[in-house]
N, C-alpha and C. Protein backbone atom coordinates (compact mmCIF):
# COMPACT_ATOMS: atom_id res chain seq x y z
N UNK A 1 -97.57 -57.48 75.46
CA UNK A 1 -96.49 -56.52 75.58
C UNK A 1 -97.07 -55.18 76.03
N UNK A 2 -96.19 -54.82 76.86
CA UNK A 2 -96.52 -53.19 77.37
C UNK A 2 -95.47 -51.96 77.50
N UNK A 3 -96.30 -51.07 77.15
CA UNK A 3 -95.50 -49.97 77.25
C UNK A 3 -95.05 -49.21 78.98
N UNK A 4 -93.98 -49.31 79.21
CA UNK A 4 -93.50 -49.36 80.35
C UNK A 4 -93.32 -47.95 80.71
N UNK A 5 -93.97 -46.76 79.59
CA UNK A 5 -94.01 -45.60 79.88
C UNK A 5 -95.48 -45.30 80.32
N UNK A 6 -96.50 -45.50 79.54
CA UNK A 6 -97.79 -45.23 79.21
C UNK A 6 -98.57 -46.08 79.73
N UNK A 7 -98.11 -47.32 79.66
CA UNK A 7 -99.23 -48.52 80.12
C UNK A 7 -99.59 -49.21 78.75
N UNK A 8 -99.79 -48.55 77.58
CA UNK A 8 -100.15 -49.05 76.76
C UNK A 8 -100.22 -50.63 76.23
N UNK A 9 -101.57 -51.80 75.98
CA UNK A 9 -101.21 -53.43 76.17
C UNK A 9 -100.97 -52.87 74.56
N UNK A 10 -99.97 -53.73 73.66
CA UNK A 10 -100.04 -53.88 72.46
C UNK A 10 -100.19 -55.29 72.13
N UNK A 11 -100.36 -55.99 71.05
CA UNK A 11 -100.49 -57.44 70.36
C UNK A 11 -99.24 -57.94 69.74
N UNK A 12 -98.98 -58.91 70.34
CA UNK A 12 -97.93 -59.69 69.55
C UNK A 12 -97.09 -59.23 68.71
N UNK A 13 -95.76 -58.93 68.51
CA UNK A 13 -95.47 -58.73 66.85
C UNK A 13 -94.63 -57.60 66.93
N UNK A 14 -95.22 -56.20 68.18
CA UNK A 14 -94.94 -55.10 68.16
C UNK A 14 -93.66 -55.02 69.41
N UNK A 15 -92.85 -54.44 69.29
CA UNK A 15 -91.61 -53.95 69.85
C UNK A 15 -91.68 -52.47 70.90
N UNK A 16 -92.74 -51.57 69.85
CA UNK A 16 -91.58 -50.40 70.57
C UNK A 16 -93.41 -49.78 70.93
N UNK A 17 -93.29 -48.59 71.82
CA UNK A 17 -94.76 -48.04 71.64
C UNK A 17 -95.12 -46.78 70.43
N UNK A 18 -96.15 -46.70 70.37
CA UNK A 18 -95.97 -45.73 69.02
C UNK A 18 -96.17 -44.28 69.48
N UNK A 19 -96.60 -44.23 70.59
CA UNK A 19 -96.65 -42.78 71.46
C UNK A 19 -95.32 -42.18 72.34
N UNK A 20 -94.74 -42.94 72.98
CA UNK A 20 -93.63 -43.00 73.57
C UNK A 20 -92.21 -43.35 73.11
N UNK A 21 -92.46 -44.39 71.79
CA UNK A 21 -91.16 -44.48 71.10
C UNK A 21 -90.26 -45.27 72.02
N UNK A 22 -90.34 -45.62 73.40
CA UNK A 22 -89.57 -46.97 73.87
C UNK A 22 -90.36 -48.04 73.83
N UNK A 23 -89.60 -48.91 73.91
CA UNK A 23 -89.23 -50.77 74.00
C UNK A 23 -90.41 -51.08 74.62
N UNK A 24 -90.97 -52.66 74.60
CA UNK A 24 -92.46 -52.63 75.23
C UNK A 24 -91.13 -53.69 76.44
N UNK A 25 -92.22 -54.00 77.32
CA UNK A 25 -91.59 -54.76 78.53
C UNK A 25 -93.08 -55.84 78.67
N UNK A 26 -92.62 -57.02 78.68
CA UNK A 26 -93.33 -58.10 78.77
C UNK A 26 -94.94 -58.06 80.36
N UNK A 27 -94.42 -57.45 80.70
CA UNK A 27 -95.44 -57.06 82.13
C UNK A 27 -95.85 -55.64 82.25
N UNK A 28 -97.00 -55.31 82.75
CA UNK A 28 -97.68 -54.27 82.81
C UNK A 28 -96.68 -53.53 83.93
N UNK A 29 -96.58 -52.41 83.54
CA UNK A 29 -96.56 -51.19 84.89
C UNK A 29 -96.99 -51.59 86.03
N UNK A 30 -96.52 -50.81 87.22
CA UNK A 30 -97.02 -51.05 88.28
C UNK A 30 -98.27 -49.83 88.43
N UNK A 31 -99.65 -50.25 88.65
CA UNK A 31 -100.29 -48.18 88.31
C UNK A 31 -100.26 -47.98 89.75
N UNK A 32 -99.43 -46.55 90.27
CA UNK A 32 -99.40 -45.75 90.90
C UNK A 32 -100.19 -44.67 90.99
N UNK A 33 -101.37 -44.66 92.16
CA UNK A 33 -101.83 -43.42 92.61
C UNK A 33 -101.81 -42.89 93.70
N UNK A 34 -101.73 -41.38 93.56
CA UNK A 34 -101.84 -40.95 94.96
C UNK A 34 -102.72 -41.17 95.99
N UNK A 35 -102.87 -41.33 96.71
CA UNK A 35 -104.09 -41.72 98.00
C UNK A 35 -104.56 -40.39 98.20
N UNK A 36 -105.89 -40.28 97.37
CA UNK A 36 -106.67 -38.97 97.28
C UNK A 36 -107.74 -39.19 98.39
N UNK A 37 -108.18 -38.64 99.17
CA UNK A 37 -109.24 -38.95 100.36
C UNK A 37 -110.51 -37.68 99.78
N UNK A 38 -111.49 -38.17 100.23
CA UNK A 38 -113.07 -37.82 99.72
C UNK A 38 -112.89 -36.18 100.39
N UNK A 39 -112.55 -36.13 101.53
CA UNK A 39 -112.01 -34.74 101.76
C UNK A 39 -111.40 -33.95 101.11
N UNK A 40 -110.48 -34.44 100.03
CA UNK A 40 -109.77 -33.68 99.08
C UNK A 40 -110.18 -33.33 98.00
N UNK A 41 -111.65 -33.74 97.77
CA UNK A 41 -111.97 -33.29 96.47
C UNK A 41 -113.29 -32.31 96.39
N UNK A 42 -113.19 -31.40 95.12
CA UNK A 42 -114.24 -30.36 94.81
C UNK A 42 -115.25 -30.50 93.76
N UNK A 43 -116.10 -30.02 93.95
CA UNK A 43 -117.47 -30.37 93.09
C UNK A 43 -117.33 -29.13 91.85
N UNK A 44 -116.62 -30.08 90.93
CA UNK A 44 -116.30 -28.98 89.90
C UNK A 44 -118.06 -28.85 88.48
N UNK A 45 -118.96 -29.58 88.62
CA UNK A 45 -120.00 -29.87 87.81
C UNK A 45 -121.37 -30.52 88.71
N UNK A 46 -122.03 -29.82 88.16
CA UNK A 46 -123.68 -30.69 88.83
C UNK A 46 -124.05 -31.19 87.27
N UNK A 47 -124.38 -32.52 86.75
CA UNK A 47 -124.62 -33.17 85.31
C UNK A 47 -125.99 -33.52 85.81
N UNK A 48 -126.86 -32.85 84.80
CA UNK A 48 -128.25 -34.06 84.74
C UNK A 48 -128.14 -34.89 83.60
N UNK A 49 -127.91 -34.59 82.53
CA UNK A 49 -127.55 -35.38 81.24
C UNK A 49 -126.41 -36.93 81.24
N UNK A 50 -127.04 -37.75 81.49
CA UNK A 50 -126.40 -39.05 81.69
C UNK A 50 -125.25 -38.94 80.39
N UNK A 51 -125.31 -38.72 79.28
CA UNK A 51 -124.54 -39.13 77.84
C UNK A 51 -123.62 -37.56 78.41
N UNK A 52 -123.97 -37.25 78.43
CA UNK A 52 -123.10 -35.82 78.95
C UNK A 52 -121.73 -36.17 80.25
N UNK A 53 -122.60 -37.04 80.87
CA UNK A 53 -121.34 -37.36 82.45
C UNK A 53 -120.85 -38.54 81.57
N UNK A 54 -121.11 -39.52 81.02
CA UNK A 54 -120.28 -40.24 80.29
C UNK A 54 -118.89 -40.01 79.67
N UNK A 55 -119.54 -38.38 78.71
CA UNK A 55 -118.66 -37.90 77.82
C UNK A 55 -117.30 -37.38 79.01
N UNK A 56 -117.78 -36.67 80.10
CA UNK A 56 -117.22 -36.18 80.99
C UNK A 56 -115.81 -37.12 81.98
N UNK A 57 -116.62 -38.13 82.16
CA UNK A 57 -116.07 -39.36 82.67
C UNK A 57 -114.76 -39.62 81.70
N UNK A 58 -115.35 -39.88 80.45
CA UNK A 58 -114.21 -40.32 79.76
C UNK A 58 -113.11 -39.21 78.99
N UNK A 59 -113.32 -38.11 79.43
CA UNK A 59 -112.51 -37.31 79.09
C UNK A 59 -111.13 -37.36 80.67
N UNK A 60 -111.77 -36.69 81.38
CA UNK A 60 -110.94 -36.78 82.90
C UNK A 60 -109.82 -37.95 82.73
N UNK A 61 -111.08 -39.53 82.56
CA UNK A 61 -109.92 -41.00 82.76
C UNK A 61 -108.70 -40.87 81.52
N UNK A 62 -109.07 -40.23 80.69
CA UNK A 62 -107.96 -39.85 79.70
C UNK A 62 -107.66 -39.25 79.62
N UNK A 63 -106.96 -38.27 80.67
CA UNK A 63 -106.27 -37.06 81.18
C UNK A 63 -105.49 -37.80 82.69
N UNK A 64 -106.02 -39.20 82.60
CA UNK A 64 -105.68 -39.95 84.07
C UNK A 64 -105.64 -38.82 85.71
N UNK A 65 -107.42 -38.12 85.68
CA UNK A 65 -107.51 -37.30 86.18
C UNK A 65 -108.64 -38.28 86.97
N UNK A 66 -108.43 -38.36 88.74
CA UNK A 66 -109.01 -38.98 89.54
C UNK A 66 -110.33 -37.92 89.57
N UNK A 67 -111.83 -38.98 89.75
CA UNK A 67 -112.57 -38.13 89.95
C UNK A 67 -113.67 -38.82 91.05
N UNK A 68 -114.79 -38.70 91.20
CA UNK A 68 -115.94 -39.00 92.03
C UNK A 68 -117.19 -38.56 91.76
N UNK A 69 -117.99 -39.47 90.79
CA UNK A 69 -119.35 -39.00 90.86
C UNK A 69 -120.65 -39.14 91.22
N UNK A 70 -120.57 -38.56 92.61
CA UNK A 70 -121.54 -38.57 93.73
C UNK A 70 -122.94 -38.73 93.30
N UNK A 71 -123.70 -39.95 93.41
CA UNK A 71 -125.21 -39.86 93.00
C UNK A 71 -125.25 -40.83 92.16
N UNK A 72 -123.96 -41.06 91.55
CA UNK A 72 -123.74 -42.20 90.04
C UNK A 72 -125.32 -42.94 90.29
N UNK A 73 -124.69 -43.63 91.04
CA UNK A 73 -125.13 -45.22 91.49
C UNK A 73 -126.79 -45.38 92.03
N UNK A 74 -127.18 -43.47 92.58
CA UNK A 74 -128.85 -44.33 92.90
C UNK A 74 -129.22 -43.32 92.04
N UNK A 75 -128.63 -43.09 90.84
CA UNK A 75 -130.00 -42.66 89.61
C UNK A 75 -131.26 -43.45 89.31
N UNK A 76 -130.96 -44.96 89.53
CA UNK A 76 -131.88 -45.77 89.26
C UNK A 76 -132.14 -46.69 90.31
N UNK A 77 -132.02 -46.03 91.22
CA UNK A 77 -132.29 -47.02 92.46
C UNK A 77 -133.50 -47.05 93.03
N UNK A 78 -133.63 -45.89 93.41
CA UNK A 78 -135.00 -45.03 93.92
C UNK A 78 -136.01 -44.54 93.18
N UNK A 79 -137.42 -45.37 93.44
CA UNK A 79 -138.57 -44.37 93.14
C UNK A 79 -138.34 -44.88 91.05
N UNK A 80 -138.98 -43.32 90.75
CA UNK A 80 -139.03 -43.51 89.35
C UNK A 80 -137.81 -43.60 88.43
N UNK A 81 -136.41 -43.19 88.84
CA UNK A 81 -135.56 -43.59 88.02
C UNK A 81 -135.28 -42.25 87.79
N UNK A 82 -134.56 -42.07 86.37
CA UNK A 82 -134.38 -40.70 85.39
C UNK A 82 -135.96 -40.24 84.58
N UNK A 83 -137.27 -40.61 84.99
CA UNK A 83 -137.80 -40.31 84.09
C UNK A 83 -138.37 -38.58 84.03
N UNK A 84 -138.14 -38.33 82.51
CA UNK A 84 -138.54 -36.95 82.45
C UNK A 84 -137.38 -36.08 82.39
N UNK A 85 -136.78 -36.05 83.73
CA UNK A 85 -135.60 -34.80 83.94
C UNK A 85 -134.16 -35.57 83.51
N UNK A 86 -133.60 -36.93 83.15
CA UNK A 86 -132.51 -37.44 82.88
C UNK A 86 -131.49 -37.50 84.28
N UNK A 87 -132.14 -37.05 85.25
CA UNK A 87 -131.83 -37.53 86.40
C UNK A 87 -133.18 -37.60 87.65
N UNK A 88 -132.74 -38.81 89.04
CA UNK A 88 -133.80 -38.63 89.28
C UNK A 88 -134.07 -37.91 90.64
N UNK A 89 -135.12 -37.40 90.58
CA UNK A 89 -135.06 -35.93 91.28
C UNK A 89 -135.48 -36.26 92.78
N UNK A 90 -135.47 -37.46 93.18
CA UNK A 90 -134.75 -37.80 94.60
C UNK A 90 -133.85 -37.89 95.23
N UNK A 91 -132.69 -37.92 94.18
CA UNK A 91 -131.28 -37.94 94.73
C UNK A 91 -130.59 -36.77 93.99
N UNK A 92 -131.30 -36.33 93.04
CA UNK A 92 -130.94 -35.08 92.81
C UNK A 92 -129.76 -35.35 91.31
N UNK A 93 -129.13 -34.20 90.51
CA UNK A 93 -128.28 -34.74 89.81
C UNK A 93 -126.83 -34.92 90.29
N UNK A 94 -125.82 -35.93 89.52
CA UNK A 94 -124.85 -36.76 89.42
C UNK A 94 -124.07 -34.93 89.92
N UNK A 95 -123.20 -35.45 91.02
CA UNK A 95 -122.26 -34.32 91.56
C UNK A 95 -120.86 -34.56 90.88
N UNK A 96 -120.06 -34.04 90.22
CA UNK A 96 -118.74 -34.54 89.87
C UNK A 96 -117.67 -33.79 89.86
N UNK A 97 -117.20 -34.81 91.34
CA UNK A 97 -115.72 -33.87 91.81
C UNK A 97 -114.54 -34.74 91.30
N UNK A 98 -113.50 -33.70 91.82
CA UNK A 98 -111.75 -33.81 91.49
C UNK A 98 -110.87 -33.21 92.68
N UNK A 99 -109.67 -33.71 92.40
CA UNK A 99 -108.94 -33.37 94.10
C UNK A 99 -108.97 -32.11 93.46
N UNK A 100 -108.45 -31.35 94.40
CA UNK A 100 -108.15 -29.89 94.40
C UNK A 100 -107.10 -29.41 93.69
N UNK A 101 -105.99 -29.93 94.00
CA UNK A 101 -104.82 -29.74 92.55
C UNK A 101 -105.03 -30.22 90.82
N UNK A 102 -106.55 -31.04 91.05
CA UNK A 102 -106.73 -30.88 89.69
C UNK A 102 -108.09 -30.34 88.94
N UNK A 103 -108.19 -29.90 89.82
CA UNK A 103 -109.76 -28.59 89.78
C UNK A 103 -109.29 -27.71 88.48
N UNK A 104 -108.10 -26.99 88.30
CA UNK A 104 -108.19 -25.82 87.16
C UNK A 104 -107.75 -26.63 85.68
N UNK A 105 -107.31 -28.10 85.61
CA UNK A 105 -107.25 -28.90 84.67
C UNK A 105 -108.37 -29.53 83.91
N UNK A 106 -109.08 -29.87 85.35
CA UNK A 106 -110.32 -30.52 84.43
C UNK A 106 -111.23 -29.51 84.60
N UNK A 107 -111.59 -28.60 84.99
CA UNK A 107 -112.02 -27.49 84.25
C UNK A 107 -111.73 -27.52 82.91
N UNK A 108 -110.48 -26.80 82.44
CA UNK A 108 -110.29 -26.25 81.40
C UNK A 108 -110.66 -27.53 80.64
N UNK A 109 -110.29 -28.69 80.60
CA UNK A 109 -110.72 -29.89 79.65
C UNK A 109 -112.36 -29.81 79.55
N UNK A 110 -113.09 -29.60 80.61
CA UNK A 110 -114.63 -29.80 80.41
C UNK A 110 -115.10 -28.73 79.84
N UNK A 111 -114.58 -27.46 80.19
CA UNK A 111 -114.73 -26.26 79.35
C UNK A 111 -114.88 -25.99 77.73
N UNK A 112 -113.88 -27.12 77.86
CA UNK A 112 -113.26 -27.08 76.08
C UNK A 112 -114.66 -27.65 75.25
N UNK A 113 -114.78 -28.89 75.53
CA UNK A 113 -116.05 -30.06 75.27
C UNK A 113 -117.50 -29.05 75.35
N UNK A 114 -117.77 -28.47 76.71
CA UNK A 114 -118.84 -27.70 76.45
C UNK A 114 -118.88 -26.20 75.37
N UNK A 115 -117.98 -26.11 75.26
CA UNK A 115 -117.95 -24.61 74.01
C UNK A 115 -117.61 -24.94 72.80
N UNK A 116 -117.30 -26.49 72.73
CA UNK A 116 -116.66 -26.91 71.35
C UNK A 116 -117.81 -26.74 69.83
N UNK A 117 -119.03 -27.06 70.60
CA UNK A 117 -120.31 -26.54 69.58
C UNK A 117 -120.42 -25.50 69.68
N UNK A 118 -120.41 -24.45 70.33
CA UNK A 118 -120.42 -23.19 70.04
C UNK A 118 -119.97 -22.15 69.14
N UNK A 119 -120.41 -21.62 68.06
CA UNK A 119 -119.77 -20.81 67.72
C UNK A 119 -120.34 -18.66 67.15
C-alpha cells in the first residue's frame, strides 16, 4: 500500500498514511521530475569528508532536492584512493551541486547541519 500523496510504501494492515492523513492506493505514485540539465546546476559545496557528503546526500534526498556529486565515483578509482586527505587528491574533492532554483534551500538545510554543533 501507498501513500498517493507522499509516496510513502506501508505494510499490510494499514489504511490511511500517518503524515498525510489520506487513504493509501494499492500502486505507487507515478515519481515526477523536472528534466534538470547539468547546465542548470550550481556548485553549492566542495566536501572532502566522505561521512560528511553522505550526511549531505541524505539530507537534500529528503528535502526531494535534485543534486550532482561531481567526483563521487573516481574517489577510488585512481592512483591511491582517499588516503590521508579523505579525498583523493587527483581528482580533487567531491563537487556538490543543485539546480539553481534550489541553491538558497539547500543552502539553508546544509547550513543548519554544519552550525548545529556549534555553540
Amino acid at each position: 500500500m501507498y501513500c498517493p500523496k507522499c509516496g510513502c510504501e506501508y505494510r499490510r494492515g494499514f489504511t490511511q498514511c500517518s503524515d498525510c492523513h489520506v487513504d493509501l492506493v494499492a500502486e505507487p505514485p507515478p515519481v515526477e521530475f523536472d528534466r534538470t540539465e547539468w547546465q542548470d546546476m550550481v556548485k553549492i559545496r566542495t566536501i572532502a569528508d566522505p561521512a560528511w557528503l553522505l550526511v549531505a546526500q541524505s539530507v537534500l534526498q529528503g528535502a526531494r532536492i535534485r543534486y550532482w556529486a561531481k567526483n563521487e565515483g573516481l574517489q577510488d578509482l585512481i592512483g591511491f584512493g582517499r588516503v590521508g586527505t579523505g579525498f583523493n587528491v587527483m581528482v580533487r574533492p567531491v563537487e556538490l551541486h543543485v539546480a539553481k532554483k534550489d541553491v538558497k534551500r539547500a543552502n539553508r538545510l546544509l547550513d543548519g547541519l554544519e552550525n548545529a554543533g556549534k555553540s
